[in-house]
Each structure stands twice: as C-alpha cells, then as structure tokens.
Protein backbone atom coordinates (compact mmCIF):
# COMPACT_ATOMS: atom_id res chain seq x y z
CA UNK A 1 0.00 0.00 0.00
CA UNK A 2 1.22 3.41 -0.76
CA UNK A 3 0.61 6.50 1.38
CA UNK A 4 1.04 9.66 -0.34
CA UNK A 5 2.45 11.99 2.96
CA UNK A 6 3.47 15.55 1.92
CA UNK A 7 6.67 16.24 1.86
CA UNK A 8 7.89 18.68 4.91
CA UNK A 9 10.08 20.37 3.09
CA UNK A 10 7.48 21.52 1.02
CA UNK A 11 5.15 22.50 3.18
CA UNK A 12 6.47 24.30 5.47
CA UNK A 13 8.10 26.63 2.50
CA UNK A 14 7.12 30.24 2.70
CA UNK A 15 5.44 31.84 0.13
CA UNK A 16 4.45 34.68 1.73
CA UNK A 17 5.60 37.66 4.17
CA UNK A 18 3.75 40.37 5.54
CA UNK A 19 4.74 42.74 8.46
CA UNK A 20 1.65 44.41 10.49
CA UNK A 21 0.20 44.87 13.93
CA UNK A 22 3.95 44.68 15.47
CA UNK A 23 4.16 41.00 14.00
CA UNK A 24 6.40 39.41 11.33
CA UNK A 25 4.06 37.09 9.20
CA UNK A 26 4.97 34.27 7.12
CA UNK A 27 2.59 31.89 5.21
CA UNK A 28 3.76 28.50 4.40
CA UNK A 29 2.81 26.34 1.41
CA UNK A 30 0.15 24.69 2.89
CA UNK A 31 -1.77 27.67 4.00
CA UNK A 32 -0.35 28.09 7.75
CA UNK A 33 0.93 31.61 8.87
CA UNK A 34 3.56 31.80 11.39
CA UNK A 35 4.81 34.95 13.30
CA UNK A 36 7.30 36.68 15.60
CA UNK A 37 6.88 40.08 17.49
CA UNK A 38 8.61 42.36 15.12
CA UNK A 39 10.23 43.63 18.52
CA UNK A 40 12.58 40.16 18.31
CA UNK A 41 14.20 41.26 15.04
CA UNK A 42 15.05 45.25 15.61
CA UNK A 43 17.12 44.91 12.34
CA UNK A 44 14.08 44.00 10.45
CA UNK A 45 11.65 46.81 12.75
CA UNK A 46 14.04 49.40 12.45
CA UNK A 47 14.46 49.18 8.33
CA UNK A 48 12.58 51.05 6.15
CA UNK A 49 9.63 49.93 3.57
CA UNK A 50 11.87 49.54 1.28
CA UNK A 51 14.42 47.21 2.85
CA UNK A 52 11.13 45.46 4.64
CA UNK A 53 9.90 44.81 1.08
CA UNK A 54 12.62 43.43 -0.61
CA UNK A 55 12.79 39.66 0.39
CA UNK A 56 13.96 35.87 -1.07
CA UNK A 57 12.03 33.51 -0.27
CA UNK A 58 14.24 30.56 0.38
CA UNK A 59 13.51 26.54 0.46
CA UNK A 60 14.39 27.03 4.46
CA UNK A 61 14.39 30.80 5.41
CA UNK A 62 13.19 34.58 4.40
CA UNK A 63 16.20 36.37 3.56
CA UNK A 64 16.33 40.43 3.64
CA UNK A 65 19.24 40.82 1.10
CA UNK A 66 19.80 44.61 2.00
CA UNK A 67 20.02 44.19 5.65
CA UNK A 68 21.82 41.06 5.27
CA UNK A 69 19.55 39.00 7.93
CA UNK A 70 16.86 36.14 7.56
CA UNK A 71 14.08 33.96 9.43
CA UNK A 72 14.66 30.72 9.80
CA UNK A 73 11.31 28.86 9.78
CA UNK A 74 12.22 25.79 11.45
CA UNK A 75 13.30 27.85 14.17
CA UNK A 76 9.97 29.85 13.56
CA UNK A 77 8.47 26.19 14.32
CA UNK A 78 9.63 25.46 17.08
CA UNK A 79 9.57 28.54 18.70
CA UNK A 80 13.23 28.94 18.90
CA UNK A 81 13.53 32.86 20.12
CA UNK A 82 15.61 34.71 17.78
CA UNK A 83 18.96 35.85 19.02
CA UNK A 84 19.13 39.54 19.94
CA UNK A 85 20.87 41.66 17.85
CA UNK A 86 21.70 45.33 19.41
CA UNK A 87 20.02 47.65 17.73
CA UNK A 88 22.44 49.55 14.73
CA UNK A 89 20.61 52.92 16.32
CA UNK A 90 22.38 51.77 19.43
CA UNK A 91 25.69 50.39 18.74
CA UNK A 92 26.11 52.79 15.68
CA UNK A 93 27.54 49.56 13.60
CA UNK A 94 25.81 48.17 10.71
C-alpha cells in the first residue's frame, strides 16, 4: 500500500511575508501563517519599507538581502527565540 504523505520540506516553504500589527508574518505552502513580534528582530523593525519589502524567499528561510539577515522557519516552528541583535541605532555599527 502506498501513502502519499506531503513532503515537509514543502510545506512548510514560505510563500508569503507580511509585516503588520507589530508581527512578522509568514505563510507556508500549505496555507499556515507563522509569526514573531517584530520587537525580536530590531534589524528588520528598524528598516525602512523599502528594505522590509525586498525579500527571497528561500527553500528554508526569508532572507532580507539589503540588511543582510533572515528567518529561519524551522526555528519559527519550534519557537526557537531569535537571538538579539543590538540595535544599529544603538551600537552605531551596521
């Protein structure tokens, strides 16, 4: 008998991102959202629209090429916390 199981790679691939409500948003191929308070990733809530915007969408991650920083979703998951970063405002170091 053959049992045709989705492949988890596959599913949990993002597709989408959005970035509202103070919340990092990613949907996955099979129609789940997943999200992390946008205070976790200053980089990412201190960027502008622009740099917010422009994404890769990876097999494994989200990947902000201009601020040279990413999500990991299997992290995302299993609710890993996301290692602090100081803040660039703070530190004055990109």
């Amino acid at each position: 008998m053959d049992f045709d199981y989705p492949d988890d790679n596959e599913t949990d691939r993002p597709i989408a991102v959005a970035i509202h409500d103070d919340m990092v948003w990613v949907t996955l191929a099979d129609g789940r959202k997943i999200g992390n308070p946008l205070e976790s990733h200053t980089w990412l809530a201190e960027a502008t629209a622009e740099q917010q915007a422009n994404i890769d969408l990876r097999a494994f991650s989200v990947d902000w090429p201009d601020l040279d920083e990413g999500l990991d979703i299997e992290g995302m998951l299993r609710g890993i916390k996301p290692r602090l970063r100081e803040s660039i405002k703070t530190t004055g170091i990109a």
